[in-house]
Structure formats: C-alpha cells, structure tokens
PDB file of N, CA and C in Angstrom:
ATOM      1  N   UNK A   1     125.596 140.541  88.693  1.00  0.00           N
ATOM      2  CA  UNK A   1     126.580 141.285  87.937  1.00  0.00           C
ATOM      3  C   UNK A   1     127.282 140.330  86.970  1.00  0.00           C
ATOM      4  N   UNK A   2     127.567 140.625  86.179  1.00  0.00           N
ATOM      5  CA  UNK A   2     128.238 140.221  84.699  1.00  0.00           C
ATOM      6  C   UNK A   2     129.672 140.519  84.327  1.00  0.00           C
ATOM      7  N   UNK A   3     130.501 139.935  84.335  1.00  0.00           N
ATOM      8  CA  UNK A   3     131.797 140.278  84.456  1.00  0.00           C
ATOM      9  C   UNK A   3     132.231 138.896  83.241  1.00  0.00           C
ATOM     10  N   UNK A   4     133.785 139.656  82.709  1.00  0.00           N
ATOM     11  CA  UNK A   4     134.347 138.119  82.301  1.00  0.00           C
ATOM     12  C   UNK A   4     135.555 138.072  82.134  1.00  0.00           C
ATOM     13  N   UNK A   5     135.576 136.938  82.803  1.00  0.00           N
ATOM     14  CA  UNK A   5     137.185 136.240  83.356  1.00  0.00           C
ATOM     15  C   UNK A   5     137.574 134.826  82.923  1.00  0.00           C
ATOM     16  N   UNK A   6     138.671 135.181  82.967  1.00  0.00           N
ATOM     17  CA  UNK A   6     139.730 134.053  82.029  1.00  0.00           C
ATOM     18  C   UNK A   6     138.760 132.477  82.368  1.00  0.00           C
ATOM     19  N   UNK A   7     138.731 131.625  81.398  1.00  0.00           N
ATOM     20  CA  UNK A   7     138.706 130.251  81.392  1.00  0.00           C
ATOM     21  C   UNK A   7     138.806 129.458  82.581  1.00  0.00           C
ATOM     22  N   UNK A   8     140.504 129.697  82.842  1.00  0.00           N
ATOM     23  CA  UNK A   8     141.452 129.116  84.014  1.00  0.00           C
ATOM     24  C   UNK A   8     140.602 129.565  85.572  1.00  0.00           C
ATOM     25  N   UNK A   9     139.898 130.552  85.313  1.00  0.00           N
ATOM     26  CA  UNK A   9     139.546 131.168  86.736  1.00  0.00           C
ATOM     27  C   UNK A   9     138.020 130.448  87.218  1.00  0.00           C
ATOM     28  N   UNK A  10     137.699 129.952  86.118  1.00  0.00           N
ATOM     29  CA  UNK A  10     136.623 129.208  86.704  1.00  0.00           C
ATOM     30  C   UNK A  10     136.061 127.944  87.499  1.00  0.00           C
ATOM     31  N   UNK A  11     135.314 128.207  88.212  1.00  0.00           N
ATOM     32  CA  UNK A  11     135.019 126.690  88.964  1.00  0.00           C
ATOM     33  C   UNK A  11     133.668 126.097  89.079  1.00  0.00           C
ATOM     34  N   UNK A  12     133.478 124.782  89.379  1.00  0.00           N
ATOM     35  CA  UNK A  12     132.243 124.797  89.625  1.00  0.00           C
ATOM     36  C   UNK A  12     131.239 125.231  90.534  1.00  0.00           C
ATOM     37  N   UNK A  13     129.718 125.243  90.130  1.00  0.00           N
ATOM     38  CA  UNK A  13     129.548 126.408  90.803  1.00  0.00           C
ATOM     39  C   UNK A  13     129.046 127.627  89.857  1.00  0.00           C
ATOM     40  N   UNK A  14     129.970 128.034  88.816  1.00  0.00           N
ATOM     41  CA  UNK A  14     130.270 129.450  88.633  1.00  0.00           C
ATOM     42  C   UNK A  14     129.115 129.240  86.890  1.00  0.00           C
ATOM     43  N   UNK A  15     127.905 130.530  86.958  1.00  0.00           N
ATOM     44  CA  UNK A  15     127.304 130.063  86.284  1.00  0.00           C
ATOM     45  C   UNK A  15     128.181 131.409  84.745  1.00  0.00           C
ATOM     46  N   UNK A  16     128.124 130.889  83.231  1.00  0.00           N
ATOM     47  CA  UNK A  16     128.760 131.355  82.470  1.00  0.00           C
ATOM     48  C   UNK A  16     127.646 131.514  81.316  1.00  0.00           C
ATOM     49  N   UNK A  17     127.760 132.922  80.528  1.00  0.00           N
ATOM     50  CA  UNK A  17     126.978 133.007  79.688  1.00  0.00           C
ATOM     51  C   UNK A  17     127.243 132.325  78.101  1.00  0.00           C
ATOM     52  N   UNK A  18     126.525 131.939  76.894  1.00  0.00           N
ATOM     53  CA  UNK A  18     127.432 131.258  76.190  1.00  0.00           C
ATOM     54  C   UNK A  18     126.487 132.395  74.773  1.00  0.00           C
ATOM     55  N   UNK A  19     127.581 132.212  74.024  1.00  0.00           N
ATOM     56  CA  UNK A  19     126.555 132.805  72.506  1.00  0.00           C
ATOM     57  C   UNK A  19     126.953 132.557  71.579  1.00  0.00           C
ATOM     58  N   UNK A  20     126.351 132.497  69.884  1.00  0.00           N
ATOM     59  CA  UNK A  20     127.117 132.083  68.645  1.00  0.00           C
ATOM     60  C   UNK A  20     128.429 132.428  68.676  1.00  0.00           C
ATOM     61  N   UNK A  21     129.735 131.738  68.253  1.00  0.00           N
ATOM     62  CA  UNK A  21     130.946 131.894  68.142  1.00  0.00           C
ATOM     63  C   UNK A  21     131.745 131.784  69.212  1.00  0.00           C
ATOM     64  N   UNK A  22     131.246 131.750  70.644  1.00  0.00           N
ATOM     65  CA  UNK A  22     131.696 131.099  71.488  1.00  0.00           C
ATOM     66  C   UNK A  22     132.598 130.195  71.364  1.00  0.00           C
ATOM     67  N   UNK A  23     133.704 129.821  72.057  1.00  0.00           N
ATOM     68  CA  UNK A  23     134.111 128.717  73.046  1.00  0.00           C
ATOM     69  C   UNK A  23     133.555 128.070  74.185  1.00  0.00           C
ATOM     70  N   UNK A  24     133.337 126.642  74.438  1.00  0.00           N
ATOM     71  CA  UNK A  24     132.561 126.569  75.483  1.00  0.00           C
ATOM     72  C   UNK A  24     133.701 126.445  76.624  1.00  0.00           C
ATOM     73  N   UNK A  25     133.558 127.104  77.915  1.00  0.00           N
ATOM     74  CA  UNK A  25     135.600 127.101  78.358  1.00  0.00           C
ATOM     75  C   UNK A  25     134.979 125.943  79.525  1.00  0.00           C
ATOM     76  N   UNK A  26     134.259 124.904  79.990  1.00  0.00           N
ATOM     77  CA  UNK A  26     134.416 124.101  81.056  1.00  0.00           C
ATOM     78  C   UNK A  26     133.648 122.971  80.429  1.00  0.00           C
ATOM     79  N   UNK A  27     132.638 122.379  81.153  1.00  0.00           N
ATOM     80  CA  UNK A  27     131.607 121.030  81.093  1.00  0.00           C
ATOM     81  C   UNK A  27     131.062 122.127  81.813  1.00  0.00           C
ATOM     82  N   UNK A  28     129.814 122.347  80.996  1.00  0.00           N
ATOM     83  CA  UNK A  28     128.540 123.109  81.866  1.00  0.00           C
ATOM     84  C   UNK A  28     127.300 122.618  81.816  1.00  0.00           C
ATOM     85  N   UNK A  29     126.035 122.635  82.778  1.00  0.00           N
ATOM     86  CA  UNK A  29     124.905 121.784  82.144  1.00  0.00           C
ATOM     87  C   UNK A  29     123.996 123.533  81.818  1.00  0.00           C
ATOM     88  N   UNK A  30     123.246 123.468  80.872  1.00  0.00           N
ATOM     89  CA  UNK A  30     122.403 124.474  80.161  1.00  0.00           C
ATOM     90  C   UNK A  30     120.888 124.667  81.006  1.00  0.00           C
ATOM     91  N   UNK A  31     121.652 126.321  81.640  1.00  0.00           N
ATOM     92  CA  UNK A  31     120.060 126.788  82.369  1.00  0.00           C
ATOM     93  C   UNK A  31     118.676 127.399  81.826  1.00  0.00           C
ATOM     94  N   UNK A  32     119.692 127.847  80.683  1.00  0.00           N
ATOM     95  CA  UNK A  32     118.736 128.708  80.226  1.00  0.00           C
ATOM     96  C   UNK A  32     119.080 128.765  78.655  1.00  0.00           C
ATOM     97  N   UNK A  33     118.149 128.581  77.567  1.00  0.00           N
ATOM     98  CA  UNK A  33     118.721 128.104  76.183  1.00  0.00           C
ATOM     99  C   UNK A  33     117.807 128.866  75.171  1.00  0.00           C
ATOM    100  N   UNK A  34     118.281 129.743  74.197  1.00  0.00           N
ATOM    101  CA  UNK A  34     117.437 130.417  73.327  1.00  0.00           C
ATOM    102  C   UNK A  34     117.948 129.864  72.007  1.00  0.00           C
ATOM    103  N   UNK A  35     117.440 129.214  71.196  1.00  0.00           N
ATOM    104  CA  UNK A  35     117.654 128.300  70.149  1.00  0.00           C
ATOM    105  C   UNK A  35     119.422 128.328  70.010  1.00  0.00           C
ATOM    106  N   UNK A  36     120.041 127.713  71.324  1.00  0.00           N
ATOM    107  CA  UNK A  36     120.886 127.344  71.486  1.00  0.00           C
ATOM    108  C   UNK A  36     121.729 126.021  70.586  1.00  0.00           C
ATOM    109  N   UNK A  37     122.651 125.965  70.059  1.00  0.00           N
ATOM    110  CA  UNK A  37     122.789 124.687  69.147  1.00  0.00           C
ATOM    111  C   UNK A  37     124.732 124.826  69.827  1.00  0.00           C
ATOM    112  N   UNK A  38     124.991 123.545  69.903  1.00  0.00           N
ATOM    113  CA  UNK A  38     127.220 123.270  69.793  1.00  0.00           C
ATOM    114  C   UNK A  38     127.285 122.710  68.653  1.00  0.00           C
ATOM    115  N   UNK A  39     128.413 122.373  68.325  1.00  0.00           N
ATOM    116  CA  UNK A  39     129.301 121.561  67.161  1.00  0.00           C
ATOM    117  C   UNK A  39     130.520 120.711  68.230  1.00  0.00           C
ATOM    118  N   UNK A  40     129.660 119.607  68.464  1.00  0.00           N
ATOM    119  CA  UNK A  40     130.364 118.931  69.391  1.00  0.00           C
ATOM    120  C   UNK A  40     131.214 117.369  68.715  1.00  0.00           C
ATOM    121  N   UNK A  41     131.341 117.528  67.604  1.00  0.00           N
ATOM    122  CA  UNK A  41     132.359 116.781  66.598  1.00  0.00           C
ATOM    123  C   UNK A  41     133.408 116.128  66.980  1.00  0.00           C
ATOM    124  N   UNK A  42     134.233 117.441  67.813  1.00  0.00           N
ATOM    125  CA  UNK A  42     135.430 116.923  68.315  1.00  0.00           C
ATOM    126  C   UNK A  42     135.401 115.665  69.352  1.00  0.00           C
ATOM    127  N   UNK A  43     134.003 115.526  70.201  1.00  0.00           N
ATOM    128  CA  UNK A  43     133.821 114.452  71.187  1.00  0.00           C
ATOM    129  C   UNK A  43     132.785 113.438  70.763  1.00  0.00           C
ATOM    130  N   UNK A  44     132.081 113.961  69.707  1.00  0.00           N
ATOM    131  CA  UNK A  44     130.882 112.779  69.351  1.00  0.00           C
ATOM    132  C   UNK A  44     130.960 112.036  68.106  1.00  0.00           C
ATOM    133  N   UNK A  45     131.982 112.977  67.031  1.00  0.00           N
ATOM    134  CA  UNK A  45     131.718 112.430  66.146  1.00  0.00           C
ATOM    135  C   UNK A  45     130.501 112.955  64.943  1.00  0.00           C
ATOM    136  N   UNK A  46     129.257 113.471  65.389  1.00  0.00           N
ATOM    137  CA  UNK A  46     128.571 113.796  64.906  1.00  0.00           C
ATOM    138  C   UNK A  46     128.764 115.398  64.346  1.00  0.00           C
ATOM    139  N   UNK A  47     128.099 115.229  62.812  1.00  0.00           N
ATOM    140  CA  UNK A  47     128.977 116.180  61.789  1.00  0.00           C
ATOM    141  C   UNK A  47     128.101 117.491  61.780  1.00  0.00           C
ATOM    142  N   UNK A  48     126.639 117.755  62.408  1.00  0.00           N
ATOM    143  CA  UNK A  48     125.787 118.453  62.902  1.00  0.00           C
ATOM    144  C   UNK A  48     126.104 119.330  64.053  1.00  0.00           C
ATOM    145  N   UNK A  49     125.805 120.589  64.207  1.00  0.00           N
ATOM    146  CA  UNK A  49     125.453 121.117  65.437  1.00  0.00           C
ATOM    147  C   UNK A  49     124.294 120.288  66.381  1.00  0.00           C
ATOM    148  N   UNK A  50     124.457 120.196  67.311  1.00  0.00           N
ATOM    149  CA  UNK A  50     123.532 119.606  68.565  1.00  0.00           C
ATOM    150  C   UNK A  50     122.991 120.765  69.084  1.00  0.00           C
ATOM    151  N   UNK A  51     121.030 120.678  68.995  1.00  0.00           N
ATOM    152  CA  UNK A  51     120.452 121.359  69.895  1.00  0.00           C
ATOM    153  C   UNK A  51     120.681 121.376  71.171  1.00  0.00           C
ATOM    154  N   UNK A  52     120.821 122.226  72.288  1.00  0.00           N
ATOM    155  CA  UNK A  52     120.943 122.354  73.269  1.00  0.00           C
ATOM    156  C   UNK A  52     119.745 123.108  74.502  1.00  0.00           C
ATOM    157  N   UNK A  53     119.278 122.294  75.430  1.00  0.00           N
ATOM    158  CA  UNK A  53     118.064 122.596  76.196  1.00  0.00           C
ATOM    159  C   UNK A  53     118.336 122.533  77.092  1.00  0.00           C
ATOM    160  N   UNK A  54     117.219 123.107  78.755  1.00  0.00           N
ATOM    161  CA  UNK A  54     117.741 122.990  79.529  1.00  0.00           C
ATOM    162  C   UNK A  54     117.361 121.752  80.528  1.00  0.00           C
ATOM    163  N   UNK A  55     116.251 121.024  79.638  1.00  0.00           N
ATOM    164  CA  UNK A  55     116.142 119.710  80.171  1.00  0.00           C
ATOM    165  C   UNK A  55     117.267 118.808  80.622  1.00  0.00           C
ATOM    166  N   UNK A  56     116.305 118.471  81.688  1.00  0.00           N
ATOM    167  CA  UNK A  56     117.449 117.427  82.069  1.00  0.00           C
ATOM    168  C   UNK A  56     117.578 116.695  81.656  1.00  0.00           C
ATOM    169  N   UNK A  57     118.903 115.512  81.102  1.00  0.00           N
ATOM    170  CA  UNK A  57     119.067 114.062  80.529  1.00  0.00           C
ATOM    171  C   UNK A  57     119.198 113.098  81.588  1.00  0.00           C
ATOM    172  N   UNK A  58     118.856 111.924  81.180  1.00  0.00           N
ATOM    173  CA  UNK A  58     118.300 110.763  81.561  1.00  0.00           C
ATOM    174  C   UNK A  58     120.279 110.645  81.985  1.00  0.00           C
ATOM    175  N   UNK A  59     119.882 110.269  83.574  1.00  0.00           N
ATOM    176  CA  UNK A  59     121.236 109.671  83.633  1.00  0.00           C
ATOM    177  C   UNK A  59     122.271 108.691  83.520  1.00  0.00           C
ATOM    178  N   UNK A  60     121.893 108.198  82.515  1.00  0.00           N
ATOM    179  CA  UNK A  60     122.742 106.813  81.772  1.00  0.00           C
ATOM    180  C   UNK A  60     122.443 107.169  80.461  1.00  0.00           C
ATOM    181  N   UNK A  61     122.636 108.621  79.723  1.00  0.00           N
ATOM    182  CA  UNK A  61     122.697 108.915  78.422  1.00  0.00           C
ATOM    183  C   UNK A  61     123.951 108.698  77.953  1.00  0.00           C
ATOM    184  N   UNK A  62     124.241 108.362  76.752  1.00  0.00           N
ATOM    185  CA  UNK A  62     125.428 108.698  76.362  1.00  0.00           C
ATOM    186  C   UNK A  62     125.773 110.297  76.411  1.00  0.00           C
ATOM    187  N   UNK A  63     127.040 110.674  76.292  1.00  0.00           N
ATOM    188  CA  UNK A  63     127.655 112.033  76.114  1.00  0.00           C
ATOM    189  C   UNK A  63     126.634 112.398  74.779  1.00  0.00           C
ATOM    190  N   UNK A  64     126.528 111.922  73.801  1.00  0.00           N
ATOM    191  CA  UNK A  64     126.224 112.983  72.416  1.00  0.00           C
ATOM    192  C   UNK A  64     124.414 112.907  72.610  1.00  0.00           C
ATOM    193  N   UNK A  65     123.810 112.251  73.426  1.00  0.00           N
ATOM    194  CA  UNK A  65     122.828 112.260  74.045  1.00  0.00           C
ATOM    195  C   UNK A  65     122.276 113.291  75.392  1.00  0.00           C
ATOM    196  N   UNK A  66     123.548 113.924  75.877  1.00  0.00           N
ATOM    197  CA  UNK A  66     123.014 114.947  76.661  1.00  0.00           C
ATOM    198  C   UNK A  66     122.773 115.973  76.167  1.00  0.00           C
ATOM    199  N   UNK A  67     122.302 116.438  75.947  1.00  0.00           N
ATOM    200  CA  UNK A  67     121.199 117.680  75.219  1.00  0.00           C
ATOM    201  C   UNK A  67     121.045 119.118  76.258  1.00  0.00           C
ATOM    202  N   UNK A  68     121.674 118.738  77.194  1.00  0.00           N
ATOM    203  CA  UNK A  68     121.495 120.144  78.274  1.00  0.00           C
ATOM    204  C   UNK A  68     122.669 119.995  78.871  1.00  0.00           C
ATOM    205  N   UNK A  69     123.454 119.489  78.380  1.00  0.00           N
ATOM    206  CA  UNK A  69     125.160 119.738  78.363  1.00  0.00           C
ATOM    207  C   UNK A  69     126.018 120.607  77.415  1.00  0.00           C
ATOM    208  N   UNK A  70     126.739 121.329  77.688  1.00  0.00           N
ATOM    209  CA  UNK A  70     127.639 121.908  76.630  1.00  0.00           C
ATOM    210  C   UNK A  70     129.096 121.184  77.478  1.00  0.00           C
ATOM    211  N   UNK A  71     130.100 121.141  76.548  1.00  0.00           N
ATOM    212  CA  UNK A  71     131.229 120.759  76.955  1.00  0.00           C
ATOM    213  C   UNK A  71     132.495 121.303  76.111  1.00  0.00           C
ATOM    214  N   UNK A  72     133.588 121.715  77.387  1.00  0.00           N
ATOM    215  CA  UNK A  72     134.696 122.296  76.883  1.00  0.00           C
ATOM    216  C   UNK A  72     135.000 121.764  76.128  1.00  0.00           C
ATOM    217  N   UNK A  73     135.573 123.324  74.981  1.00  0.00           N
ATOM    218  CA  UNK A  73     136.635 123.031  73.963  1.00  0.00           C
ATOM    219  C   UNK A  73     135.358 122.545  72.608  1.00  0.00           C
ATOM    220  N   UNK A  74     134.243 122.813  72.899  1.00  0.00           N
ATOM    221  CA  UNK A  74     133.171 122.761  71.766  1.00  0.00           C
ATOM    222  C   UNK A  74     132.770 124.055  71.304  1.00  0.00           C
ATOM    223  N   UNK A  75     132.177 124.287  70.474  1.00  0.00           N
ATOM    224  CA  UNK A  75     131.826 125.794  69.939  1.00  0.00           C
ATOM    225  C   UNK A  75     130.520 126.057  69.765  1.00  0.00           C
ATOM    226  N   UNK A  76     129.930 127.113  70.136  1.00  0.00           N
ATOM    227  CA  UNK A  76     128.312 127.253  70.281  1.00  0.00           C
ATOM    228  C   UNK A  76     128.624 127.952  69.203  1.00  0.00           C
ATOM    229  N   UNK A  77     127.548 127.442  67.877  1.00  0.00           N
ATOM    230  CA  UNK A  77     127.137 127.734  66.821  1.00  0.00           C
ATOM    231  C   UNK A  77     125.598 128.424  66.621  1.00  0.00           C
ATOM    232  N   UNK A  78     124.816 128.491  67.234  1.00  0.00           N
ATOM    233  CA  UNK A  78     123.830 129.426  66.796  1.00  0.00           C
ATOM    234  C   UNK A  78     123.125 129.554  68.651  1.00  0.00           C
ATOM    235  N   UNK A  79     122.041 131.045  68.619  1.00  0.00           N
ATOM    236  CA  UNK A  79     121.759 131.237  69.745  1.00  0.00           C
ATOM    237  C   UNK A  79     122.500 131.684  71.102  1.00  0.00           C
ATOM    238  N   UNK A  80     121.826 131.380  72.493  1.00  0.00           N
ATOM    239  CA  UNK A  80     122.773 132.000  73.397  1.00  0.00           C
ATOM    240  C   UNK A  80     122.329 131.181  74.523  1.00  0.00           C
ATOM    241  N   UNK A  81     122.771 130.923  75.327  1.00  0.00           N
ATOM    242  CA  UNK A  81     122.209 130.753  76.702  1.00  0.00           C
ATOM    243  C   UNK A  81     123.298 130.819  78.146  1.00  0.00           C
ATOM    244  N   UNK A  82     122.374 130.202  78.909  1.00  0.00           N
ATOM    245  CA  UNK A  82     123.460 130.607  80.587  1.00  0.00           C
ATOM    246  C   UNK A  82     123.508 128.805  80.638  1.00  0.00           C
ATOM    247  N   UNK A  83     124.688 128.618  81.614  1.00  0.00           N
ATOM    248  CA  UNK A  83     124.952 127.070  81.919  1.00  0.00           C
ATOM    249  C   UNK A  83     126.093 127.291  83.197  1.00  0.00           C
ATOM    250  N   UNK A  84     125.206 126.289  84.136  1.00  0.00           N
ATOM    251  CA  UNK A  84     126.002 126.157  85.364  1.00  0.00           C
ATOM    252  C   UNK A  84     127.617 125.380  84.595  1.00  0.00           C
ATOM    253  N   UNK A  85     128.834 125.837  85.364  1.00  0.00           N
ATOM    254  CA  UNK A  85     129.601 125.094  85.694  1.00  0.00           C
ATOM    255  C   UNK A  85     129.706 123.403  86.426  1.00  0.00           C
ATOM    256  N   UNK A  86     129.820 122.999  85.972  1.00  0.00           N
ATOM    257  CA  UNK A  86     130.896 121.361  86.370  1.00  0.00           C
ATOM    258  C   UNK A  86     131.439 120.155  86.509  1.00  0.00           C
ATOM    259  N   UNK A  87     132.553 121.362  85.809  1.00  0.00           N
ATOM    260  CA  UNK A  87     133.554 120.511  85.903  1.00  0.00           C
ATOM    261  C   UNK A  87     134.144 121.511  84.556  1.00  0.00           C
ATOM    262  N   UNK A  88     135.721 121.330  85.161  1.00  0.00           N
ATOM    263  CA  UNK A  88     137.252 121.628  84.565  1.00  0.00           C
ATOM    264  C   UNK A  88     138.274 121.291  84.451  1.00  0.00           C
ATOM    265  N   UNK A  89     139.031 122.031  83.656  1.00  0.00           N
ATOM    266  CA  UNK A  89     140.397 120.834  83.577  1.00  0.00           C
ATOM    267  C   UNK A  89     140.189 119.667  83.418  1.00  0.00           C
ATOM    268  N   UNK A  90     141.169 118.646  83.985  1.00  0.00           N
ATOM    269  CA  UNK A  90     141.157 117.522  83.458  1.00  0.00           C
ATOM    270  C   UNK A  90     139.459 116.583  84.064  1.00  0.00           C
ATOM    271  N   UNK A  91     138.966 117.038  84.680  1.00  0.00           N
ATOM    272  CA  UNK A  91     137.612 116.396  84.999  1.00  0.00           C
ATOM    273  C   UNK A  91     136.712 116.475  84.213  1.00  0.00           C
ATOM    274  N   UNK A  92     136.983 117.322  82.914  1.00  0.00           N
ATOM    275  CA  UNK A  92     135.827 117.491  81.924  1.00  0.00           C
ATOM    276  C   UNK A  92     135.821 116.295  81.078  1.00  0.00           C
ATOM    277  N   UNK A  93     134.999 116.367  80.180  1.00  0.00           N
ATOM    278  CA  UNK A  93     135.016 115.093  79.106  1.00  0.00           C
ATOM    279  C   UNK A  93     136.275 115.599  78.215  1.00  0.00           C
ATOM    280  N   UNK A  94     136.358 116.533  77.911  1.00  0.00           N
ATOM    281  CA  UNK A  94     137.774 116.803  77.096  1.00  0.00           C
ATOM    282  C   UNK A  94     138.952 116.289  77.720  1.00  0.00           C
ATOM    283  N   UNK A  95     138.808 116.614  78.978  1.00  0.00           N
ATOM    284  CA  UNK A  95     140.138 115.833  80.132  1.00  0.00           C
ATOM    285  C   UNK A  95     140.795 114.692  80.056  1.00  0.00           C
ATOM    286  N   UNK A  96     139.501 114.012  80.586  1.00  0.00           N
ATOM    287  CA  UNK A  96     139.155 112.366  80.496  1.00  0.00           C
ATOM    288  C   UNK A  96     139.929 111.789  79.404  1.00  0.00           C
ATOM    289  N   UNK A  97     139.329 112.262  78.161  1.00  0.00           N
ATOM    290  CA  UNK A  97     139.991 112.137  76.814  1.00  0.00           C
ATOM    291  C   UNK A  97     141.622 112.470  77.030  1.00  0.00           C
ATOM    292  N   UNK A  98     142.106 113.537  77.272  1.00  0.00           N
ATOM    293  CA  UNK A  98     143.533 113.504  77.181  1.00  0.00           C
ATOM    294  C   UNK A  98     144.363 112.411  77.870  1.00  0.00           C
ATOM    295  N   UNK A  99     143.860 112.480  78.893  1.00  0.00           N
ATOM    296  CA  UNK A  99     144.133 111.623  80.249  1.00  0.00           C
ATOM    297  C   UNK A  99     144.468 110.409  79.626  1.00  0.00           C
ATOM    298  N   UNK A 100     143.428 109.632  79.132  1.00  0.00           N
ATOM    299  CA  UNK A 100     143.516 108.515  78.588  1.00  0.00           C
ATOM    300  C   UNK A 100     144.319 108.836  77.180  1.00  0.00           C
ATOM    301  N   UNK A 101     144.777 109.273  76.713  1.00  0.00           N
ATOM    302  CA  UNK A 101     146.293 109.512  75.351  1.00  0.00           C
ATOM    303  C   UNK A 101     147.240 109.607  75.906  1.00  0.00           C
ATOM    304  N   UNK A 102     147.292 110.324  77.404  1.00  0.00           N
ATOM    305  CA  UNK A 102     148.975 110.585  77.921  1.00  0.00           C
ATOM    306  C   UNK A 102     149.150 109.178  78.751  1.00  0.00           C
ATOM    307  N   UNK A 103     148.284 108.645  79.111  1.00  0.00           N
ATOM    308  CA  UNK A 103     148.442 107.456  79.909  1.00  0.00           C
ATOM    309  C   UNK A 103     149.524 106.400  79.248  1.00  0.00           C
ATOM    310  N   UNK A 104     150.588 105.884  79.994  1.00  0.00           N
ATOM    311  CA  UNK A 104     151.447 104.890  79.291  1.00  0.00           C
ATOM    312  C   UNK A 104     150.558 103.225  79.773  1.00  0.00           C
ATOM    313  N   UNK A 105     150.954 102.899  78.496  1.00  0.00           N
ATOM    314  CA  UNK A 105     150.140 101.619  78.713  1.00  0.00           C
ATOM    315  C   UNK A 105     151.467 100.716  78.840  1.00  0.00           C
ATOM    316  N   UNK A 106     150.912  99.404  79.723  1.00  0.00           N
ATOM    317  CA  UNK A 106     152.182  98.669  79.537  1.00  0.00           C
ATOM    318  C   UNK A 106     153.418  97.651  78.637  1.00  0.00           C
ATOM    319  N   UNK A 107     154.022  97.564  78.414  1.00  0.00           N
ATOM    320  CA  UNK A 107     154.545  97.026  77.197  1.00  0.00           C
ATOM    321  C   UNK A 107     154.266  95.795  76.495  1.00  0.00           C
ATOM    322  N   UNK A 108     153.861  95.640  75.711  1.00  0.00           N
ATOM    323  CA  UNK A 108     153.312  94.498  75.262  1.00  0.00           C
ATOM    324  C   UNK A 108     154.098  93.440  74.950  1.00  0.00           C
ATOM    325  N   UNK A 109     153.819  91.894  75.275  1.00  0.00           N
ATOM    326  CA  UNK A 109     154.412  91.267  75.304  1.00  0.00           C
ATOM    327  C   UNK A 109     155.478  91.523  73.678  1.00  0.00           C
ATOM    328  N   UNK A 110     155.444  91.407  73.009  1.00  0.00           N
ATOM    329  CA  UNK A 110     156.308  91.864  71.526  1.00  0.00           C
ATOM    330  C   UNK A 110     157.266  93.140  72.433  1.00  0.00           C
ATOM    331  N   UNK A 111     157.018  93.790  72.497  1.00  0.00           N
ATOM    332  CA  UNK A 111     157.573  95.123  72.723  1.00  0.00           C
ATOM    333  C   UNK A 111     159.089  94.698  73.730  1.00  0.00           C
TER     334      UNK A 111
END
C-alpha cells in the first residue's frame, strides 16, 4: 500500500517513492530507478544533475560518487524511482553538514 506522510515521520527502514520535482526528504539508497537523475549541488558542488541507479557503490566512494544514493534536501530532476530509507535528521549527509556549522570551535589563540 502507498500512502504519504510527512518527511518528519520517516525512518529507516521505510521504503519512499521519488519523481521529477521531488524533494528528496531523508538519505535513501535507490531500489529501483527509471532514468532517474538529482541535482545534488547543494552537497557536491557539481553543476549537473547526477544519474541515479540502483547499483551498488564501492564502499569508499566519495558522496558525489554514489550513484545509488539520493540524499536529503536534493531535488530529483528527471524520472522516478523507489529508495530504501537510511538515515534522517541530523545523521544524513545534510546533518553532518549542519552539525559541523553549529559546532563552536575553540577560541583561537588571537581571539
């Protein structure tokens, strides 16, 4: 069954459908991919949509190297597919990232 519920309500585990114009709402890895593509800019840098498959990546890829990853707070730009959940909130790569901006660093000797 097919249902859809808030962002916040999800966990890992929980598999989510994705399609053009999407939000991607967690860190999901890609089960199922029909000329699936993100615009993952905000975390890679790269000014392209990224194909997305459901191959698996080599596990010591970089992030803009996983290719059967989608990740929160990115936008699926063309196609559709399904992708397991996990990871949310602050455990996602978007997280990580905040995490490390709110973090106080210690005062530097000048300071």
């Amino acid at each position: 069954m097919v249902s859809q519920v808030p962002a916040a309500s999800l966990v890992p585990g929980d598999l989510v459908n994705v399609r053009a114009g999407d939000r991607v709402p967690a860190d999901a890895r890609v089960c199922e991919a029909h000329h699936l593509s993100a615009a993952e800019a905000i975390l890679t840098g790269e000014p392209f949509p990224e194909p997305k498959l459901s191959r698996v990546a080599a596990s010591d890829a970089q992030l803009a190297d996983r290719h059967s990853m989608l990740y929160m707070g990115t936008s699926v730009v063309t196609g559709r597919g399904m992708a397991l959940v996990t990871a949310t909130g602050n455990s996602t790569a978007m997280g990580e990232i905040a995490g490390l901006i709110t973090e106080k660093s210690p005062p530097t000797p000048l300071q």
